[in-house]
N, C-alpha and C. Protein backbone atom coordinates (compact mmCIF):
# COMPACT_ATOMS: atom_id res chain seq x y z
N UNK A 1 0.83 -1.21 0.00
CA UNK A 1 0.00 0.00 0.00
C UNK A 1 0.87 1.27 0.00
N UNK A 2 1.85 1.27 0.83
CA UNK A 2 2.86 2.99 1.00
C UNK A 2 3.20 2.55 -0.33
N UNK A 3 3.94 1.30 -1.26
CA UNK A 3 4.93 1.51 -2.21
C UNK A 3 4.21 2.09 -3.25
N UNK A 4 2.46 2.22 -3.44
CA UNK A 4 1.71 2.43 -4.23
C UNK A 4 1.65 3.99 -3.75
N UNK A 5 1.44 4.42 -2.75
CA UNK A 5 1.48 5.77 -2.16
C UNK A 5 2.55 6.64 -2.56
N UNK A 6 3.68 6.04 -2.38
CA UNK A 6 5.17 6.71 -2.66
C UNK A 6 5.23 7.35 -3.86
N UNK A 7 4.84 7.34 -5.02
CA UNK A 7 4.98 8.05 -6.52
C UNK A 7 3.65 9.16 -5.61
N UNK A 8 2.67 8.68 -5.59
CA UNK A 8 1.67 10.13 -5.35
C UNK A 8 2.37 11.24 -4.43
N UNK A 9 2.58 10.65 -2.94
CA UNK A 9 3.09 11.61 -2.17
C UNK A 9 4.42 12.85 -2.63
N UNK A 10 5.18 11.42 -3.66
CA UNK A 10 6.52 12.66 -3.67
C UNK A 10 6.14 13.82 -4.82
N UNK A 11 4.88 13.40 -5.45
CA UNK A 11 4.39 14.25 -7.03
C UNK A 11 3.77 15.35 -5.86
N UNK A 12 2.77 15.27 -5.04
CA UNK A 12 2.54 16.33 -4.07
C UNK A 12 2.99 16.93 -3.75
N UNK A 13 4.10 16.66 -2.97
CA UNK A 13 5.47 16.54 -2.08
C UNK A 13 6.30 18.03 -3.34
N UNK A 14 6.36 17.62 -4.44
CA UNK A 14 6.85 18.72 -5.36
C UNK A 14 5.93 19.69 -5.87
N UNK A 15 4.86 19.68 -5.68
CA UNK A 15 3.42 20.52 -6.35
C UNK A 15 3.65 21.43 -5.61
N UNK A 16 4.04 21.11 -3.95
CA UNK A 16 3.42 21.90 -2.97
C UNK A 16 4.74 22.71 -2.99
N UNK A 17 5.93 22.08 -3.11
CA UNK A 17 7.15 23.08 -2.98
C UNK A 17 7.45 23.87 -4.19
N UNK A 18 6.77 23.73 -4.98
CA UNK A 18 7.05 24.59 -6.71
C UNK A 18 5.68 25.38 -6.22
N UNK A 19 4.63 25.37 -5.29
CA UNK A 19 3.07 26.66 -5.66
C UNK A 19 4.20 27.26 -4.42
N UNK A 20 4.81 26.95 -3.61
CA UNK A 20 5.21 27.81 -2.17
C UNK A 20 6.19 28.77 -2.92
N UNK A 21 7.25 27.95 -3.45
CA UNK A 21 8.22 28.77 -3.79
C UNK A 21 7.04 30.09 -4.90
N UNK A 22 6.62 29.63 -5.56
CA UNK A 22 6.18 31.07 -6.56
C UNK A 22 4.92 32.04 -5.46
N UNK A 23 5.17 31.42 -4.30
CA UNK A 23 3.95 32.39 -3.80
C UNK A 23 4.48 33.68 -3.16
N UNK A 24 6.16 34.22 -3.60
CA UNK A 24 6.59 35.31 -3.02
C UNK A 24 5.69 35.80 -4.10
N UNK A 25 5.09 37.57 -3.75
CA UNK A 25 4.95 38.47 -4.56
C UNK A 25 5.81 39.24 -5.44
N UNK A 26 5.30 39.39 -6.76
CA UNK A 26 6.46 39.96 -7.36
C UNK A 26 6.67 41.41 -7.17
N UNK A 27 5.63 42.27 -6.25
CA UNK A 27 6.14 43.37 -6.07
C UNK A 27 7.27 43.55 -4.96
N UNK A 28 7.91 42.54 -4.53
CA UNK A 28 8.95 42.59 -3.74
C UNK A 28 10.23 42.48 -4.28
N UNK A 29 10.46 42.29 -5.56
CA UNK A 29 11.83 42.79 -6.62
C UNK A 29 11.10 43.80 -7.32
N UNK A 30 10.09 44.63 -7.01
CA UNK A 30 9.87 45.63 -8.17
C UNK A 30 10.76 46.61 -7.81
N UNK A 31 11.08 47.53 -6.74
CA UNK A 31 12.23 48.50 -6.50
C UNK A 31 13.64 48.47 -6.09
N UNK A 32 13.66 47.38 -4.89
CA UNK A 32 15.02 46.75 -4.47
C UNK A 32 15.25 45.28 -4.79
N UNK A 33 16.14 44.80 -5.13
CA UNK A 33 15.86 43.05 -5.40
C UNK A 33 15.88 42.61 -3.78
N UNK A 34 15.25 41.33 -4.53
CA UNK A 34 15.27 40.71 -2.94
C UNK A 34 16.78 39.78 -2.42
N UNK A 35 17.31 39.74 -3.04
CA UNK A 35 18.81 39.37 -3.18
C UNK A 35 18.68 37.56 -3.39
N UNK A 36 20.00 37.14 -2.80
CA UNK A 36 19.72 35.58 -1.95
C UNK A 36 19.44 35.03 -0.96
N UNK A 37 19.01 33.76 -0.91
CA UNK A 37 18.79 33.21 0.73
C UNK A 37 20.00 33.85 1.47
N UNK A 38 19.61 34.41 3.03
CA UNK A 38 20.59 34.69 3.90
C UNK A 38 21.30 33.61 4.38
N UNK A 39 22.58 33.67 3.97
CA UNK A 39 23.83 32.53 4.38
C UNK A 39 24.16 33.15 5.48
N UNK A 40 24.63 34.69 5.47
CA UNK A 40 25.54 34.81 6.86
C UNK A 40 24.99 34.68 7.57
N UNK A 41 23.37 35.23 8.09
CA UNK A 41 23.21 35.05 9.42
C UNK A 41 21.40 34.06 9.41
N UNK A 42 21.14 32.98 8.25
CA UNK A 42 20.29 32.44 7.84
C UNK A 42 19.74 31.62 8.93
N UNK A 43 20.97 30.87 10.11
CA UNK A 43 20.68 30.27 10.78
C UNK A 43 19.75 30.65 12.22
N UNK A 44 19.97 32.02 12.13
CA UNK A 44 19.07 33.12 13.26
C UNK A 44 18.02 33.54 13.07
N UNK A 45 17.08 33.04 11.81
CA UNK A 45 15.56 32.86 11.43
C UNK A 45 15.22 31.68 11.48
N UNK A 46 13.64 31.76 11.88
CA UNK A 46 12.29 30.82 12.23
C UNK A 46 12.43 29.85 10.73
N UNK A 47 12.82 30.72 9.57
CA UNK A 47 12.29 30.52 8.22
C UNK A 47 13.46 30.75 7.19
N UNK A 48 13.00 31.22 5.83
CA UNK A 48 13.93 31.56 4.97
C UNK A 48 13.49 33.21 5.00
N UNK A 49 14.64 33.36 4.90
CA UNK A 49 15.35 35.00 4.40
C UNK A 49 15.79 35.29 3.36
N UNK A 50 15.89 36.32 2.92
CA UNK A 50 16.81 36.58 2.10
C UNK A 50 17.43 38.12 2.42
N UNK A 51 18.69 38.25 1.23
CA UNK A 51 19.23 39.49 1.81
C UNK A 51 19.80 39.86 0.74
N UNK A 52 19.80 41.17 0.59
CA UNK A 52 20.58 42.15 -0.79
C UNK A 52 21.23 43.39 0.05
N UNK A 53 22.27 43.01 -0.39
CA UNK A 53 23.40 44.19 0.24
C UNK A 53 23.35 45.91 -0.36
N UNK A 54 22.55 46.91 -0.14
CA UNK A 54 23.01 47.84 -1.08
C UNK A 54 24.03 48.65 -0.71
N UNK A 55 24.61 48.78 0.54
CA UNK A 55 25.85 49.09 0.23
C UNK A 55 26.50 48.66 1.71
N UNK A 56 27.50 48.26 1.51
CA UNK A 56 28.67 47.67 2.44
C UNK A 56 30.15 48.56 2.89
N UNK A 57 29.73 49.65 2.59
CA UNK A 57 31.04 50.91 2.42
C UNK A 57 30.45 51.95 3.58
N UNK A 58 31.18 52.56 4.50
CA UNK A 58 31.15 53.26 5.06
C UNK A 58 29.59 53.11 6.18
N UNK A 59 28.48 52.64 5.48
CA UNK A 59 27.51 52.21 6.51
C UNK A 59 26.96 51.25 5.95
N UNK A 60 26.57 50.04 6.92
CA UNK A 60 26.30 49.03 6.13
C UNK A 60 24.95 48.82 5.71
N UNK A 61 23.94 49.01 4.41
CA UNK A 61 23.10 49.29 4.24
C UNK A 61 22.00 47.86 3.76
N UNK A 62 21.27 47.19 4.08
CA UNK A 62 20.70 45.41 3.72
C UNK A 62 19.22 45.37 3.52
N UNK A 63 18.97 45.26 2.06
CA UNK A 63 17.34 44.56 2.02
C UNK A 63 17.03 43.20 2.96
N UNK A 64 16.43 43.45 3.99
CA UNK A 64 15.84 41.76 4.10
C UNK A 64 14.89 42.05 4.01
N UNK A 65 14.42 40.24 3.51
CA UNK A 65 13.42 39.93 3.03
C UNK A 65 12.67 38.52 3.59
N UNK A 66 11.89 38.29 4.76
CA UNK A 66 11.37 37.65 5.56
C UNK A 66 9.94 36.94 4.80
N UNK A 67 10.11 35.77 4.38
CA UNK A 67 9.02 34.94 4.11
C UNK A 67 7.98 34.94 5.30
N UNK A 68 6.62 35.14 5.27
CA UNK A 68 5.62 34.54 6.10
C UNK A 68 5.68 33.74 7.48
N UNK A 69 6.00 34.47 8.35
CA UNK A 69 6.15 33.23 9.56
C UNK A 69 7.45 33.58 10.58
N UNK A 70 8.19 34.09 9.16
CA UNK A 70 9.83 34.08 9.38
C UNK A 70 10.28 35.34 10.87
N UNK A 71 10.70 35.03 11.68
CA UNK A 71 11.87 36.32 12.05
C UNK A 71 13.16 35.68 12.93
N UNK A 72 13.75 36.99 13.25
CA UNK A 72 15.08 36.27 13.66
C UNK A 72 14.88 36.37 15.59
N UNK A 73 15.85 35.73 15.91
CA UNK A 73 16.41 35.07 17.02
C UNK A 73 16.47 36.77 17.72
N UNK A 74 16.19 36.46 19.33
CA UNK A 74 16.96 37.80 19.99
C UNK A 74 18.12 37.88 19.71
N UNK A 75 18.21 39.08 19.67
CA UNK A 75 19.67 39.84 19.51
C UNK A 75 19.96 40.92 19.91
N UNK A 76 21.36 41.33 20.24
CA UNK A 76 21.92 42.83 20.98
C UNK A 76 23.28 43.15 19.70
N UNK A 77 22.78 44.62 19.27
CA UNK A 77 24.06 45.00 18.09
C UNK A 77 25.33 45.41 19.27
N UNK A 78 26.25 45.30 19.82
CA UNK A 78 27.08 45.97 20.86
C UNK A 78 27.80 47.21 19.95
N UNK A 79 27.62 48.04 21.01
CA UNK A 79 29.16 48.38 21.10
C UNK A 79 29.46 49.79 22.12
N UNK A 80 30.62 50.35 21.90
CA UNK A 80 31.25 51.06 23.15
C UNK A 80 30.93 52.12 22.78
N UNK A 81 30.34 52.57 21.35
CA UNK A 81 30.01 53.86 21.45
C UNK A 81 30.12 53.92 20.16
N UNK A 82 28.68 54.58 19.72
CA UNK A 82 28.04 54.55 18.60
C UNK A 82 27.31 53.40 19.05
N UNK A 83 27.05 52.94 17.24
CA UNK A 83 26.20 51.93 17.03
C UNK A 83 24.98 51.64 17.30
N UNK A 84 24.17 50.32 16.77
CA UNK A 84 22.91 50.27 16.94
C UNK A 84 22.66 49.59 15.43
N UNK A 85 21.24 49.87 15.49
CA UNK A 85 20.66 49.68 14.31
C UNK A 85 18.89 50.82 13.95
N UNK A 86 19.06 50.40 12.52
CA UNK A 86 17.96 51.39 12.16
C UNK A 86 17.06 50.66 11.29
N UNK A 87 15.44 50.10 11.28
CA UNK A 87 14.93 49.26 10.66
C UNK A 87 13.85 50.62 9.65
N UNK A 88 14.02 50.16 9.03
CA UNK A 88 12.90 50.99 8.02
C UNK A 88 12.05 49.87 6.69
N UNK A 89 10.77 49.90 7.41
CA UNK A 89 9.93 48.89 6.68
C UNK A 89 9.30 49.32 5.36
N UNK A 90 9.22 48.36 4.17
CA UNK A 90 9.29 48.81 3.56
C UNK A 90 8.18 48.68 2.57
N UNK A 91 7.90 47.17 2.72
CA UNK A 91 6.52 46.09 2.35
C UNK A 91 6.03 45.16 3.26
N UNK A 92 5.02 45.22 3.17
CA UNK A 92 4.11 44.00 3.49
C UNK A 92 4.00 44.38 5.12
N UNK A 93 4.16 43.31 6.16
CA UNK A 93 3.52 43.65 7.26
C UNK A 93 4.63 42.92 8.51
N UNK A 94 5.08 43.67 9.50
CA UNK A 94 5.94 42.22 10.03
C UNK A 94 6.14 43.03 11.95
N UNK A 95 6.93 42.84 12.31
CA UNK A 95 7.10 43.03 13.79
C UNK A 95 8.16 43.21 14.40
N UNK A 96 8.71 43.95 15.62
CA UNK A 96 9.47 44.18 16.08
C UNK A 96 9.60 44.33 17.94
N UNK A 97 10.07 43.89 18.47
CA UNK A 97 9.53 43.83 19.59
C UNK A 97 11.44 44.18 20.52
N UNK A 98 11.71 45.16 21.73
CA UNK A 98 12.43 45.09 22.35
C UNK A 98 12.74 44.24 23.68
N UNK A 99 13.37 43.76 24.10
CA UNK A 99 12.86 43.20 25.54
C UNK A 99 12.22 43.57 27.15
N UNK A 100 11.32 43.12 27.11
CA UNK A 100 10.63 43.59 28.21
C UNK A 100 9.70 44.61 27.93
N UNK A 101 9.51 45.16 26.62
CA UNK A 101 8.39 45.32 26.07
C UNK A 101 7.29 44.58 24.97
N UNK A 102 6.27 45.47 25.03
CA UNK A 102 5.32 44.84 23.93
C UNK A 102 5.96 44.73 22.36
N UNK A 103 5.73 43.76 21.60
CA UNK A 103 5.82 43.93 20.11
C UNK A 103 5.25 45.22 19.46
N UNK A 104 5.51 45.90 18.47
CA UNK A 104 5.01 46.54 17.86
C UNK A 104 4.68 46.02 16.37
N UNK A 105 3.90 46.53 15.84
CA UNK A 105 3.61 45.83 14.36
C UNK A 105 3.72 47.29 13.42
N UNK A 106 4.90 46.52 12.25
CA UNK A 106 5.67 47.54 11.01
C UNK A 106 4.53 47.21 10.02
N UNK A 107 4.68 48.15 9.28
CA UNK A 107 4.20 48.70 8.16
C UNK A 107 5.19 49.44 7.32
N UNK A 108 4.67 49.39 5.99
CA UNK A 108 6.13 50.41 5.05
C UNK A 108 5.67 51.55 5.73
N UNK A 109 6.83 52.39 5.64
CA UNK A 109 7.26 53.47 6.18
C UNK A 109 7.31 53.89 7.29
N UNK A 110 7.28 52.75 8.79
CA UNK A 110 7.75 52.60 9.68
C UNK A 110 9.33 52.46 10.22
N UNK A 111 9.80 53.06 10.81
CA UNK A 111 11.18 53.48 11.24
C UNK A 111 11.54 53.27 12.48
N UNK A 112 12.50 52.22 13.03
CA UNK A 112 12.66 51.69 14.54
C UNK A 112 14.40 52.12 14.09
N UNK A 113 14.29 52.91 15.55
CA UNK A 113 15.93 53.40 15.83
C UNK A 113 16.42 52.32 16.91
N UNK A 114 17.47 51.47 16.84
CA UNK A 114 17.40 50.23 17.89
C UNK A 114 19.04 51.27 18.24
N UNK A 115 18.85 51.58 19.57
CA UNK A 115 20.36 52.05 20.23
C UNK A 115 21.16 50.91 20.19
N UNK A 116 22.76 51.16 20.81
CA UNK A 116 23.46 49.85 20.70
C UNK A 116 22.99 49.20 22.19
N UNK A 117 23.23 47.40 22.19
CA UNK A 117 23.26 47.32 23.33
C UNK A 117 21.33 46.95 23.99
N UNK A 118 20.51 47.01 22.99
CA UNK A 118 19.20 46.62 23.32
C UNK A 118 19.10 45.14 23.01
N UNK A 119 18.98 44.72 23.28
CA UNK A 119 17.91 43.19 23.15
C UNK A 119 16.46 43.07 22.15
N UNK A 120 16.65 42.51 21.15
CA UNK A 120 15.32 42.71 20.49
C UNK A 120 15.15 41.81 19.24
N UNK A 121 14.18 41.69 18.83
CA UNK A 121 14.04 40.45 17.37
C UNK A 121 13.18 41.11 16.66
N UNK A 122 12.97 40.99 15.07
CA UNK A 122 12.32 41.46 14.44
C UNK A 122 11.79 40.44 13.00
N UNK A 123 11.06 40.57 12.23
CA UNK A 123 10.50 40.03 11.64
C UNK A 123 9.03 39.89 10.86
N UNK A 124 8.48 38.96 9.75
CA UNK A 124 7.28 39.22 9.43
C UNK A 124 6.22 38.36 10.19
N UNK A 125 5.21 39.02 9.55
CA UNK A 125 3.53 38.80 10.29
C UNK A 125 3.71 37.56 9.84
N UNK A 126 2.70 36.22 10.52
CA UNK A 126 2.65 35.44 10.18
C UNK A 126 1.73 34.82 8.46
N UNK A 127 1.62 35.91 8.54
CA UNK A 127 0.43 36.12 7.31
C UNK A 127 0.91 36.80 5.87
N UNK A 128 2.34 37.27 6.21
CA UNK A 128 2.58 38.19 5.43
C UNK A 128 4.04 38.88 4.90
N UNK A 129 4.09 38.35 3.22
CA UNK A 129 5.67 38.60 3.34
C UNK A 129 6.32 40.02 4.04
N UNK A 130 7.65 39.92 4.33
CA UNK A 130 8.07 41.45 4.96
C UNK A 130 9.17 41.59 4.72
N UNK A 131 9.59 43.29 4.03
CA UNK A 131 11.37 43.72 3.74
C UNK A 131 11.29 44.80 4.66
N UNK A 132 12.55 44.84 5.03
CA UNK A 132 13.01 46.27 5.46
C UNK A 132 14.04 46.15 5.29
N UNK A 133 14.68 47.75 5.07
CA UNK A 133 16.07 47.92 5.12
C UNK A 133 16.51 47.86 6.31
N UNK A 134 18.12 47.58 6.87
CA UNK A 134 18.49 47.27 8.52
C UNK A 134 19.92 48.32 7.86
N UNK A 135 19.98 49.28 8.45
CA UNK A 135 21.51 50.15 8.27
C UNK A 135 21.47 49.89 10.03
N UNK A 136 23.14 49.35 9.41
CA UNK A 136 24.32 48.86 10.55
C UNK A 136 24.42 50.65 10.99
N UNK A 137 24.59 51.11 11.91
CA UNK A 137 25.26 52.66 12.53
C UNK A 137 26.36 52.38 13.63
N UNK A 138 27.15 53.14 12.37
CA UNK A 138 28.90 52.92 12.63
C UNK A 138 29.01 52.82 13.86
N UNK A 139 29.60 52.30 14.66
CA UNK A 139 30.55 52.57 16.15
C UNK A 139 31.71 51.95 16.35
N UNK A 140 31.90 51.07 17.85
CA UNK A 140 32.76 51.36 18.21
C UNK A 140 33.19 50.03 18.98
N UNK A 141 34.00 49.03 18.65
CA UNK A 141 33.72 47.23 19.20
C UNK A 141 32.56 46.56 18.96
N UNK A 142 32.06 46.92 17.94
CA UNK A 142 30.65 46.41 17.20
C UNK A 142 31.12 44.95 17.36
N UNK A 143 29.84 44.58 17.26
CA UNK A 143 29.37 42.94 17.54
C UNK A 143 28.00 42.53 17.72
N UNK A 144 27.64 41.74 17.18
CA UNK A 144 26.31 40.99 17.51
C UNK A 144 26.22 40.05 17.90
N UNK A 145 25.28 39.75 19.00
CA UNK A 145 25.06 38.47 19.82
C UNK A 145 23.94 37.92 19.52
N UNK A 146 23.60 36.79 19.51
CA UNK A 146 22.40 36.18 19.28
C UNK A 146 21.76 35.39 20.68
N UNK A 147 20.36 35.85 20.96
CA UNK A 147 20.31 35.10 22.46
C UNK A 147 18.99 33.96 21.88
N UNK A 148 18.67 33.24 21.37
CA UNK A 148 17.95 32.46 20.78
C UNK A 148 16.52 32.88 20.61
N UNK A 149 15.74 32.23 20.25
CA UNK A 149 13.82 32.31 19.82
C UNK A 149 12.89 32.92 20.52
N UNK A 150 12.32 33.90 20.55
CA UNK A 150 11.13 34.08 21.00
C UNK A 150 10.36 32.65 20.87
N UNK A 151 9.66 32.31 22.02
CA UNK A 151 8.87 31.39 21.90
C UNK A 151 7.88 30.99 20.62
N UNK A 152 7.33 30.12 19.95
CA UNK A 152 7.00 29.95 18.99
C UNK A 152 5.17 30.43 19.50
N UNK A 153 5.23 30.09 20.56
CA UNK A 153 3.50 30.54 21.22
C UNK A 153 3.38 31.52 21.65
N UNK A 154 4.25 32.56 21.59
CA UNK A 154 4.19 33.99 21.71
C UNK A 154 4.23 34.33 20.86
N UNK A 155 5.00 34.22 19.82
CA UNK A 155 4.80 34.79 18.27
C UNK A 155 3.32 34.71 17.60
N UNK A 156 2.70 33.17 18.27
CA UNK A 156 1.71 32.79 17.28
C UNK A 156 0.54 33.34 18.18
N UNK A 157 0.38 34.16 19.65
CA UNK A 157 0.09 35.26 19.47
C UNK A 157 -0.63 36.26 19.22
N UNK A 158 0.46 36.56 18.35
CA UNK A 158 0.97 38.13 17.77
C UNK A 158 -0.24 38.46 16.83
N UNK A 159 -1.37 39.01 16.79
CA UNK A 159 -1.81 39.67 15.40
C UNK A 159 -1.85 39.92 14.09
């Protein structure tokens, strides 16, 4: 009975991963590309990412691009002076939350100034692809730490 099953399931099995993959929207390469899957820091999302560098010179400037579901791991940008980060949303719908506070929910043209040295995760709605740009702000023994997952039943949540 499964060996008769086995041709159906894996023809499914590919239906379902060829309708997922085309279900990004294409207005999400209409102004910035969405780059490639995130390698450098891919392993600190729920999901797949992706990331397009627009510029790496003097401030470090990054499309991400958060599939449905997706966000990353807590994290603190360090450093001794300067630094931080700056999220500016750009499409679709997604979240940001500091520690020990409430989440907030992004929208394009929403703007989170993260000082250095906060604790915080960010990411899309569960419902809904999400980019923002993330500019690195220069400082000073920069570093990022990763402190692992928001709970998966707190996320799911979220609105």
């Amino acid at each position: 009975m499964i060996k008769k099953m086995l041709p159906l399931l894996l023809i499914t099995t590919l239906l379902t991963r060829i309708a997922y993959a085309e279900a990004m929207p294409d207005y999400l390469s209409k102004i910035i590309p969405v780059g490639n899957s995130n390698t450098i820091a891919g392993e600190h999302f729920t999901g797949k990412s992706f990331l397009y560098p627009l510029s790496t010179k003097q401030v470090g400037i990054f499309n991400v691009t958060f599939e449905p579901g997706c966000y990353n791991e807590w994290h603190i940008h360090h450093a001794s002076k300067g630094g931080g980060q700056i999220l500016i949303a750009i499409s679709g719908r997604g979240w940001y939350q500091e520690d020990g506070k409430d989440a907030q929910e992004l929208k394009p043209c929403d703007v989170i100034n993260i000082p250095a040295n906060v604790k915080h995760w960010h990411g899309a709605a569960k419902d809904s692809w999400f980019q923002h740009i993330a500019l690195e702000v220069p400082g000073e023994d920069t570093k990022t730490t990763w402190h692992g997952f928001l709970p998966a039943e707190e996320y799911a949540k979220l609105k």
